[in-house]
Protein backbone atom coordinates (compact mmCIF):
# COMPACT_ATOMS: atom_id res chain seq x y z
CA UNK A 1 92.64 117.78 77.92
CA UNK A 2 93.41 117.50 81.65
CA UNK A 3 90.79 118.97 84.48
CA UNK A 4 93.28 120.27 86.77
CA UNK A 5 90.96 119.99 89.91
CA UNK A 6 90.37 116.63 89.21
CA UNK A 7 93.92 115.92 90.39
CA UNK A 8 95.89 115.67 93.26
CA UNK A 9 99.91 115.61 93.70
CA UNK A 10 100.47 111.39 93.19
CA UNK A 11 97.73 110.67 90.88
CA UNK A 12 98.97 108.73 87.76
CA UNK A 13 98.91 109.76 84.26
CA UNK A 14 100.42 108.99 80.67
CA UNK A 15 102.58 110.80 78.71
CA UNK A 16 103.61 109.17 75.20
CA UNK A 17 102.30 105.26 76.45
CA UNK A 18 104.55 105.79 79.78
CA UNK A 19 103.10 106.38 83.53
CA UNK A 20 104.12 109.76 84.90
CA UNK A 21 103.07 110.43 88.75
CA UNK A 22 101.61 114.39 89.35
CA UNK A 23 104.55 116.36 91.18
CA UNK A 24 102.68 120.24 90.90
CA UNK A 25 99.39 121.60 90.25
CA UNK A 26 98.26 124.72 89.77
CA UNK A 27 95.05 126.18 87.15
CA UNK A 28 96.85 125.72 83.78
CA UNK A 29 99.27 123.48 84.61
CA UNK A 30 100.53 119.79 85.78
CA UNK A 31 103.87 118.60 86.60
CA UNK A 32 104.61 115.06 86.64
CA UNK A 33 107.68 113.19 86.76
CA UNK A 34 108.25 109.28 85.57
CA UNK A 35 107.04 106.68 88.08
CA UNK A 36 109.89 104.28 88.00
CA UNK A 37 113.58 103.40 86.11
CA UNK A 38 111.96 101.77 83.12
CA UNK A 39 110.38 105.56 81.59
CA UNK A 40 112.13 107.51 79.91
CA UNK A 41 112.32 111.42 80.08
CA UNK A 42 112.16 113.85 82.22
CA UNK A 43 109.34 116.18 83.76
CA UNK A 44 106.27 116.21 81.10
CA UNK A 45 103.97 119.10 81.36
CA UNK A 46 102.25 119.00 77.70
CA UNK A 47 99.85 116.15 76.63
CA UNK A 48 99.45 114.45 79.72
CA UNK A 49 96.87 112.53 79.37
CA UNK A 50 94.46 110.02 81.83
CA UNK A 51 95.55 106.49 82.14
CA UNK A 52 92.53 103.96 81.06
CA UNK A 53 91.76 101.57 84.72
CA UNK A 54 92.68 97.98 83.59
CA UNK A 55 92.62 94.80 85.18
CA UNK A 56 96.31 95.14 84.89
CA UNK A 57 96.40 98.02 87.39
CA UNK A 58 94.30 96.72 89.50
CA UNK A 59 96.25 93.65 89.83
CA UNK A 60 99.20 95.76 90.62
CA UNK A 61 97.34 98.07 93.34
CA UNK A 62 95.90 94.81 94.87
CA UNK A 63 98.98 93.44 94.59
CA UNK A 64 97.36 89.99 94.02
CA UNK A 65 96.17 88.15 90.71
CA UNK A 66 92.59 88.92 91.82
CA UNK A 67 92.49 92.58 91.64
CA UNK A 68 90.82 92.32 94.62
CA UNK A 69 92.11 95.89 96.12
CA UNK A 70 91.50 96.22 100.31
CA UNK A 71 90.20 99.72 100.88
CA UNK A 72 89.70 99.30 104.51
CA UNK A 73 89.78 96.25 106.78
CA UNK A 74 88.80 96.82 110.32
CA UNK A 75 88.85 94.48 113.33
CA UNK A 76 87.15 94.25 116.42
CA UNK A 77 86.32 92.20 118.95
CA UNK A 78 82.47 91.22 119.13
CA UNK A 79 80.32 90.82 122.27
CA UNK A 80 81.52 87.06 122.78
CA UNK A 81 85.30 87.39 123.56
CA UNK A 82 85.49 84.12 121.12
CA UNK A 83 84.76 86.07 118.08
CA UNK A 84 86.99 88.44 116.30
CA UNK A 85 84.37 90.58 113.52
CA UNK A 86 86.52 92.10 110.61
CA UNK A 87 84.77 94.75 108.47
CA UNK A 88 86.16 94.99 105.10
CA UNK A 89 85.67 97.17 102.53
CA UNK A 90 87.68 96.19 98.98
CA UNK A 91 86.83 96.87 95.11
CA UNK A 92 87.50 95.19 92.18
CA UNK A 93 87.03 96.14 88.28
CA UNK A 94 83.71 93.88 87.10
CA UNK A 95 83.59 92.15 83.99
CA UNK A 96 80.44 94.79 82.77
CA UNK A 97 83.66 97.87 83.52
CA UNK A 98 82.24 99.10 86.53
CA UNK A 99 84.58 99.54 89.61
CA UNK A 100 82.36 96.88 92.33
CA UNK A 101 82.89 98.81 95.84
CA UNK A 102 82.27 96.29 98.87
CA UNK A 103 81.70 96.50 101.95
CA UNK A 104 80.87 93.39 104.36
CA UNK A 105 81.53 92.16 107.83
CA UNK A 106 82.52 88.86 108.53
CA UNK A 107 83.59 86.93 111.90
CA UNK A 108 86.35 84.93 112.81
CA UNK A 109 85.96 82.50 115.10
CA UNK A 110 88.67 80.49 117.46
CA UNK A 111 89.58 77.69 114.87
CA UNK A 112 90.20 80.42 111.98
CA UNK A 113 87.41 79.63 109.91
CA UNK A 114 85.12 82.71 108.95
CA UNK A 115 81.35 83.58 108.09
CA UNK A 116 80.45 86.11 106.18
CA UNK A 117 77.43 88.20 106.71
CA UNK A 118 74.25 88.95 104.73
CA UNK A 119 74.51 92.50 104.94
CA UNK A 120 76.74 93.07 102.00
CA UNK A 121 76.82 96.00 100.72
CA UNK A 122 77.92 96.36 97.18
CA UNK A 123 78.30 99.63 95.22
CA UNK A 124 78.93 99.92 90.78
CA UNK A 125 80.70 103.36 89.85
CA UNK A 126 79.89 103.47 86.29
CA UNK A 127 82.28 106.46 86.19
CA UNK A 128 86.11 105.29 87.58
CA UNK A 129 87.04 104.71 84.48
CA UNK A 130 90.74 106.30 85.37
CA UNK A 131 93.94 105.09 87.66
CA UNK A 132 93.53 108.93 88.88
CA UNK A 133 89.83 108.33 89.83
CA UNK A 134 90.54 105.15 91.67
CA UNK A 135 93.56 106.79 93.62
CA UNK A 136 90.75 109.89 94.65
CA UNK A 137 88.70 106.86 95.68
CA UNK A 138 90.98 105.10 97.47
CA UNK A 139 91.29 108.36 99.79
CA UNK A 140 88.25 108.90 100.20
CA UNK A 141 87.40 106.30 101.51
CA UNK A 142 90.47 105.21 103.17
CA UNK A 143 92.12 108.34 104.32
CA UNK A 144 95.45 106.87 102.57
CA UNK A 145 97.33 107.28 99.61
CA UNK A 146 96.89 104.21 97.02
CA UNK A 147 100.39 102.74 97.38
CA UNK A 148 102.10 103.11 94.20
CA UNK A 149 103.14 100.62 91.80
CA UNK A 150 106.92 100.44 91.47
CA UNK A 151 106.41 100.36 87.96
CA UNK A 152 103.44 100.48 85.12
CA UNK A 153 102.04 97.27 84.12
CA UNK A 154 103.74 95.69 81.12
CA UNK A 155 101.06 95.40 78.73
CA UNK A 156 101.43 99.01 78.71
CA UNK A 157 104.81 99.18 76.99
């Protein structure tokens, strides 16, 4: 069964093995409509249930075949004007299932090439095991929506 208040309008769900994005909330109830042309139906409010966080989706946030999803990237220029410093912060969904949160600096210098620093920072949440959790994440720590998919990944058909 759903936990309303762990939702918010755009979070992702599944509804008879189809994605279905949150339109409504309220205590005892969720609205959600179907993300993209390929689900069929209308509005579900019964038997929503949480969608599993698989490579698959994070390939589709990322928008890469890494997974590798960019939370935050921030740059700067550094005390020498010859040095651009980009702080990143990305995730990615480990091998063990725990969602890896990074965070790192790195700078660029003139001729493009870059060096990472030591001081990276990496974080294992045992329990974003959800698309929805990852979304919350996502603006949390990004103060953005998670860009949505134009459609579910195709495995899950």
């Amino acid at each position: 069964m759903l936990d309303a208040t762990e939702l918010r309008i755009g979070n992702l769900l599944d509804y008879n093995s189809h994605t279905y994005v949150v339109t409504a909330l309220s205590k005892n109830k969720v609205e959600a409509e179907p993300l993209g042309n390929n689900t069929p139906g209308a509005s579900a409010n019964v038997k929503l249930e949480y969608l599993p966080l698989t490579e698959e989706w994070m390939k589709l946030f990322a928008g890469n075949e890494t997974g590798y999803l960019i939370m935050s990237s921030l740059e700067r220029t550094s005390n020498s004007s010859d040095f651009i410093t980009l702080s990143t912060v990305e995730c990615y969904l480990h091998e063990d299932g725990f969602l890896r949160v990074c965070a790192y600096e790195y700078d660029k210098e003139p001729n493009g090439s870059t060096n990472i620093s030591d001081d990276v920072i990496t974080l294992g949440y045992s329990h974003i095991t959800f698309v929805h959790q990852l979304q919350n994440l996502y603006f949390d720590l990004s103060g953005k929506e998670l860009p949505l998919p134009v459609q579910a990944p195709k495995s899950e058909d």
